[in-house]
Protein backbone atom coordinates (compact mmCIF):
# COMPACT_ATOMS: atom_id res chain seq x y z
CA UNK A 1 226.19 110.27 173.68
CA UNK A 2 222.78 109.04 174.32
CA UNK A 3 220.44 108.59 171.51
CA UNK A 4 217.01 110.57 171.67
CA UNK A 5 213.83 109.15 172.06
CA UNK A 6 212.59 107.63 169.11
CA UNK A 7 209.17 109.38 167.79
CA UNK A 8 205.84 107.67 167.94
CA UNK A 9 202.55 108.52 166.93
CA UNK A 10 199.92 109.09 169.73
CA UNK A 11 196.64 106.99 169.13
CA UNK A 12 193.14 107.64 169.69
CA UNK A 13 192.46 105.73 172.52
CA UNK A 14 190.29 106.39 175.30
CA UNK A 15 192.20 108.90 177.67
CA UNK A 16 192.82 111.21 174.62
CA UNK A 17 188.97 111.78 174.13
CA UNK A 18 187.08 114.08 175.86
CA UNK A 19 184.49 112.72 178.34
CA UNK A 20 180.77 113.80 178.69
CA UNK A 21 180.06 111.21 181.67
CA UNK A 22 178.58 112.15 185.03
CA UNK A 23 180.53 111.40 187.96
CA UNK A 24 180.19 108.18 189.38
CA UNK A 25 181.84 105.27 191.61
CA UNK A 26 183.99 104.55 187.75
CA UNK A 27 185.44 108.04 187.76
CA UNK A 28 189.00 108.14 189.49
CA UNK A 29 189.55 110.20 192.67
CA UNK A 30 191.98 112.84 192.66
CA UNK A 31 194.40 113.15 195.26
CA UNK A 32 196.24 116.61 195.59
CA UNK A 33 197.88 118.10 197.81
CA UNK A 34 196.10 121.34 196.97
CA UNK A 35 193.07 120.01 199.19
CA UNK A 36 194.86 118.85 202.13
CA UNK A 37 192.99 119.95 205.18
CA UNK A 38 194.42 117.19 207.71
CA UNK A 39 196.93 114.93 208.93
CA UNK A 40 194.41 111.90 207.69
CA UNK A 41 194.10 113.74 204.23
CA UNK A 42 197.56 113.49 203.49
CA UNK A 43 197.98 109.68 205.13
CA UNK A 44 195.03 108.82 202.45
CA UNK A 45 197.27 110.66 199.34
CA UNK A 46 200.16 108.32 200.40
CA UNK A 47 198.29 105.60 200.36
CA UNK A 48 196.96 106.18 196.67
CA UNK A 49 200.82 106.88 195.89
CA UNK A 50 201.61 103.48 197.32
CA UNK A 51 198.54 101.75 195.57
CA UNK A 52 199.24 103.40 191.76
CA UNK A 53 202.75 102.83 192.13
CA UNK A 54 203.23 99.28 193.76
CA UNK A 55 199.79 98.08 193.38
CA UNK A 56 197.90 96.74 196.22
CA UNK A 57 199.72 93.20 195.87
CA UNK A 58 203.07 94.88 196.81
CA UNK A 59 201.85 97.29 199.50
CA UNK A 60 204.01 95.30 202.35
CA UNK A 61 205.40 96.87 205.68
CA UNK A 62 208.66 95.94 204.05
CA UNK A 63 208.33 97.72 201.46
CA UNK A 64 206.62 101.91 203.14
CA UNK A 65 209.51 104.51 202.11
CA UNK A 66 209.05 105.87 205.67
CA UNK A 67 211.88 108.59 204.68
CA UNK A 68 209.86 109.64 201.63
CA UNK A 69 206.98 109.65 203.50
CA UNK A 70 208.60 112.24 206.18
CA UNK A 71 209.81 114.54 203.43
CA UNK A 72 206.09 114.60 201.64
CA UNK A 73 204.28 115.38 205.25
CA UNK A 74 206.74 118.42 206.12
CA UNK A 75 206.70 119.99 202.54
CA UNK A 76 210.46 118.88 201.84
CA UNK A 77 209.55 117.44 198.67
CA UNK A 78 206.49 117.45 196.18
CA UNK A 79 204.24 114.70 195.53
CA UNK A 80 206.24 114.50 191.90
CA UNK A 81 208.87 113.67 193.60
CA UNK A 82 207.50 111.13 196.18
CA UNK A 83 206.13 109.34 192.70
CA UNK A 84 209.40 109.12 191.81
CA UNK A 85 210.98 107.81 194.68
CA UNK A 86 208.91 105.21 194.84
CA UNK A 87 209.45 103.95 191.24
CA UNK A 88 212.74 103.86 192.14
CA UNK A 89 212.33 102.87 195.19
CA UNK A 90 214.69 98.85 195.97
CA UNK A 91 211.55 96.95 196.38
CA UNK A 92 210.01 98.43 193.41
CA UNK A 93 212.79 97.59 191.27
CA UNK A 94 213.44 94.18 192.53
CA UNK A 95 209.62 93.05 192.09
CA UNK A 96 209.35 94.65 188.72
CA UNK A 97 212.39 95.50 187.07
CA UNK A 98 214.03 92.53 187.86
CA UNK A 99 211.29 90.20 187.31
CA UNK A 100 210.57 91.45 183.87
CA UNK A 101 212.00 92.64 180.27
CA UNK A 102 212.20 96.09 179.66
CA UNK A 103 209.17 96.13 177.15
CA UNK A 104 207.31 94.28 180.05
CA UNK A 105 208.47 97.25 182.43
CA UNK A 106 207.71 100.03 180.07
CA UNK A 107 204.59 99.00 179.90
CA UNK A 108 204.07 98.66 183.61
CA UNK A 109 205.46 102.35 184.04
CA UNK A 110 203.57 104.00 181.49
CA UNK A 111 200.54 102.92 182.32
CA UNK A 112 201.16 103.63 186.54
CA UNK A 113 203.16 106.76 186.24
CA UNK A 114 201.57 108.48 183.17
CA UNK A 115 198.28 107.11 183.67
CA UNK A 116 197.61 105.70 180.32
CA UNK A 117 198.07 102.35 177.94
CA UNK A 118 201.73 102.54 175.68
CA UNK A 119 200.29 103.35 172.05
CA UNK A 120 202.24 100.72 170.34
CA UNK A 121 204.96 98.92 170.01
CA UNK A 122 207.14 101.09 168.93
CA UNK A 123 206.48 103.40 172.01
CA UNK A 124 207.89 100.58 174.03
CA UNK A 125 211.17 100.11 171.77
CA UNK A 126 211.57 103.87 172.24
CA UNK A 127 211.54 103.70 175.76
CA UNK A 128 213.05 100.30 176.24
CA UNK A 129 215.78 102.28 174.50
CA UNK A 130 216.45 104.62 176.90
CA UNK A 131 215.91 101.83 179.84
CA UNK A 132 219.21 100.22 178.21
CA UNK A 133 220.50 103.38 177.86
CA UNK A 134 219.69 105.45 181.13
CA UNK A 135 218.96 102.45 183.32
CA UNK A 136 215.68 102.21 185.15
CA UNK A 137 216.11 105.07 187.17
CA UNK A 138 217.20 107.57 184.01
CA UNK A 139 213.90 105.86 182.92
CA UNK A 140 211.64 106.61 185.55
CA UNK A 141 213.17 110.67 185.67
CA UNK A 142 212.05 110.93 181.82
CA UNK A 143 208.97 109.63 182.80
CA UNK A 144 208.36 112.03 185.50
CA UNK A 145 209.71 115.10 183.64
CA UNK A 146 208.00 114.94 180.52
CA UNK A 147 205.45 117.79 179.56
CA UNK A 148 202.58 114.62 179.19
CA UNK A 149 203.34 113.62 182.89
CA UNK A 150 203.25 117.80 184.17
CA UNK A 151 200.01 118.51 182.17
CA UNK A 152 198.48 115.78 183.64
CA UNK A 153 199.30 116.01 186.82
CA UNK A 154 201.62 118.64 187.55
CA UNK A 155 203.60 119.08 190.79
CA UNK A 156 200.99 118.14 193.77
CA UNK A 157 198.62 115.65 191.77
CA UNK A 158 198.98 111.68 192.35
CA UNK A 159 198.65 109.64 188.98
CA UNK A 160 195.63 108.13 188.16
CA UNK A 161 194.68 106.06 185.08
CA UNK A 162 192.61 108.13 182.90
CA UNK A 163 188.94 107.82 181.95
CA UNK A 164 188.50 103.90 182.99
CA UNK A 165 185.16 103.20 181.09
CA UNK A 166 184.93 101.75 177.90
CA UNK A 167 181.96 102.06 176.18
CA UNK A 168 182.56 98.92 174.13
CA UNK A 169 183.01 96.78 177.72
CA UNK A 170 180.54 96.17 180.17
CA UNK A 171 182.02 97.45 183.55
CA UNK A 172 184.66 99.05 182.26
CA UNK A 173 188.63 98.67 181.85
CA UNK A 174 190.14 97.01 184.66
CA UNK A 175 192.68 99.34 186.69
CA UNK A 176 196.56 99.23 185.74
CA UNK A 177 197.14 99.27 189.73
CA UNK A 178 195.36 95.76 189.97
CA UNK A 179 197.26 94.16 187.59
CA UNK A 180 199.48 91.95 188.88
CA UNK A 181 202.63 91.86 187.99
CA UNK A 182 203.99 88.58 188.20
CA UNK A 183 206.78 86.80 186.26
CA UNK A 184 206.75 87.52 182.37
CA UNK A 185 206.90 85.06 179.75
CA UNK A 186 210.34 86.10 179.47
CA UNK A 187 211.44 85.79 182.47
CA UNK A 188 209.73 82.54 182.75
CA UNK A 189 211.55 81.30 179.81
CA UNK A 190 214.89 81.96 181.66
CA UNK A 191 214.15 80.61 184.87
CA UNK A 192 214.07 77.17 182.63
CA UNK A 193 209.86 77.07 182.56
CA UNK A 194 207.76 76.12 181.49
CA UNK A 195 208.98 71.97 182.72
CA UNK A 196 207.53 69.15 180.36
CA UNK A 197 207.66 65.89 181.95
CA UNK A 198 206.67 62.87 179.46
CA UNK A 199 205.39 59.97 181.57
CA UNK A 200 206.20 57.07 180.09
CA UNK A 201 203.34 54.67 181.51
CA UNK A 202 199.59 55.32 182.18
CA UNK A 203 198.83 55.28 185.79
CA UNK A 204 195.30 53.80 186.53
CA UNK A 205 193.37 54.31 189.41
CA UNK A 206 192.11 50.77 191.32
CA UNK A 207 189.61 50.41 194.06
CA UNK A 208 190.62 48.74 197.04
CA UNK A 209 187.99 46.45 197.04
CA UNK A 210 189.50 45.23 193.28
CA UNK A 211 193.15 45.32 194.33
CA UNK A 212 194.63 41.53 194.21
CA UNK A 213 194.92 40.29 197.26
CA UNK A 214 198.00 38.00 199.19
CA UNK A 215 198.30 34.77 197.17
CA UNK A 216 197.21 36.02 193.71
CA UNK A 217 198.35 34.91 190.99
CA UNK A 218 198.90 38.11 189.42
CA UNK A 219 200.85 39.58 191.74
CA UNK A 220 203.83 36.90 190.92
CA UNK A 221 203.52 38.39 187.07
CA UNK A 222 204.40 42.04 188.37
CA UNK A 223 207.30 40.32 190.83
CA UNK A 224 208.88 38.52 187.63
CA UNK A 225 208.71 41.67 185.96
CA UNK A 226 210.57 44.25 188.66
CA UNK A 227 213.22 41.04 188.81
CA UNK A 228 216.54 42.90 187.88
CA UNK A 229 218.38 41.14 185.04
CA UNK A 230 221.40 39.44 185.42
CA UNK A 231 224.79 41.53 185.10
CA UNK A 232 226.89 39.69 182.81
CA UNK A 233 224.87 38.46 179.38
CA UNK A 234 225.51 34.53 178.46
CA UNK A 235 228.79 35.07 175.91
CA UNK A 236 228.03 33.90 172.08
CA UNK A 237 230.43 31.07 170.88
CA UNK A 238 231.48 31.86 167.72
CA UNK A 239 230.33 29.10 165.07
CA UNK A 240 234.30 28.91 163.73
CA UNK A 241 234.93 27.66 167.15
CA UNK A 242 232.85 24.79 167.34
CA UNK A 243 234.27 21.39 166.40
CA UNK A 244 231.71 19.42 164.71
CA UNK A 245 233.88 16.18 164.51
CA UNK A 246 232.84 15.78 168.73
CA UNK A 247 229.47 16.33 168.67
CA UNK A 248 227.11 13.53 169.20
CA UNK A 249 225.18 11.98 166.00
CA UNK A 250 221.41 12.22 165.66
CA UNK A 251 219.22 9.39 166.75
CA UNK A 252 217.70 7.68 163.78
């Protein structure tokens, strides 16, 4: 049986207040399928699906759903559900997923699918709850189905990150979609990084013109030095050993 999803408290954060700005180049564009008049239309709404969802540093060749892409133009599917197959979507999971802990991909989701910042913490133990539960792709259907994510944006609407100015910040929030999402600290941590390497000596930088040259003295110094030592240390004689009956008397 899987366990529900934990309850959090909403916060008051920018998305969740109601906006008096005029429109301008900060304001989102909305791309629906509702206004489709042509076959460039609807190539421009997949390419906003492909930027909110796998951010412009992941749009590859590779990577184009080509089969989801088909379905969306002839009306087999809605753009809900071309969201959702790219979230789960191999490449998406590999580069993400993979790459990150499941707070680290809650976060990433929340903010690309439902178009919003998690509220706190305990948001993302809730959902990285039901990632360990449900798997990514239960993760990415709860996402997708939940009453926030269809009164946002409904059937035919391509998420967008809500109300991007701050007034607090000078040019605004930056976009989730441009965040790149490289390797977490936790990953990072497994992979065996960060590497400290102690240097034992202090390398010093020498002009050519004050190098020694052929002949120096100083350059025997640093040849006695790299001489390797010999194998086999002289042996000790113990002093029991020693007969001091044989040994020569001391000049007076």
């Amino acid at each position: 049986m899987a366990l529900p999803l934990i309850n959090y408290a909403p916060k008051s954060q920018n998305q969740r207040v109601a906006g008096f700005e005029t429109g301008s180049d900060e304001q989102p564009r909305i791309f629906t399928t509702e206004n489709v008049l042509s076959s460039g239309d609807m190539e421009n709404l997949i390419w906003a699906g492909y930027r909110q969802i796998y951010s412009e540093h992941q749009i590859l060749k590779s990577n184009r759903q080509k089969s989801l892409e088909s379905q969306l133009k002839f009306g087999q599917i809605t753009v809900r559900d071309f969201i959702r197959g790219l979230a789960i979507s191999a490449p998406f999971l590999e580069r993400n997923y993979q790459t990150n802990s499941n707070y680290r991909f809650v976060e990433m989701c929340v903010q690309r699918i439902l178009g919003r910042d998690v509220y706190s913490e305990r948001e993302k133990i809730a959902w990285s709850i039901v990632v360990a539960n449900k798997g990514p792709q239960g993760f990415i259907d709860e996402l997708v189905n939940s009453e926030e994510y269809l009164d946002k944006f409904g059937y035919d609407t391509i998420p967008y990150q809500q109300r991007r100015i701050l007034p607090q910040r000078v040019g605004g929030e930056t976009p989730f979609n441009l965040k790149t999402p490289r390797y977490g600290e936790y990953h990072r941590s497994q992979l065996g990084f960060p590497q400290i390497i102690w240097q034992t000596s202090v390398r010093r930088f020498v002009p050519q013109e004050q190098q020694p040259k052929a002949g120096d003295p100083s350059n025997y110094l640093g040849m006695a030095r790299n001489m390797p030592l010999p194998a086999t240390p002289p042996q000790r004689v113990p002093l029991a050993n020693i007969n001091i009956d044989t040994m020569v008397p001391r000049r007076r």
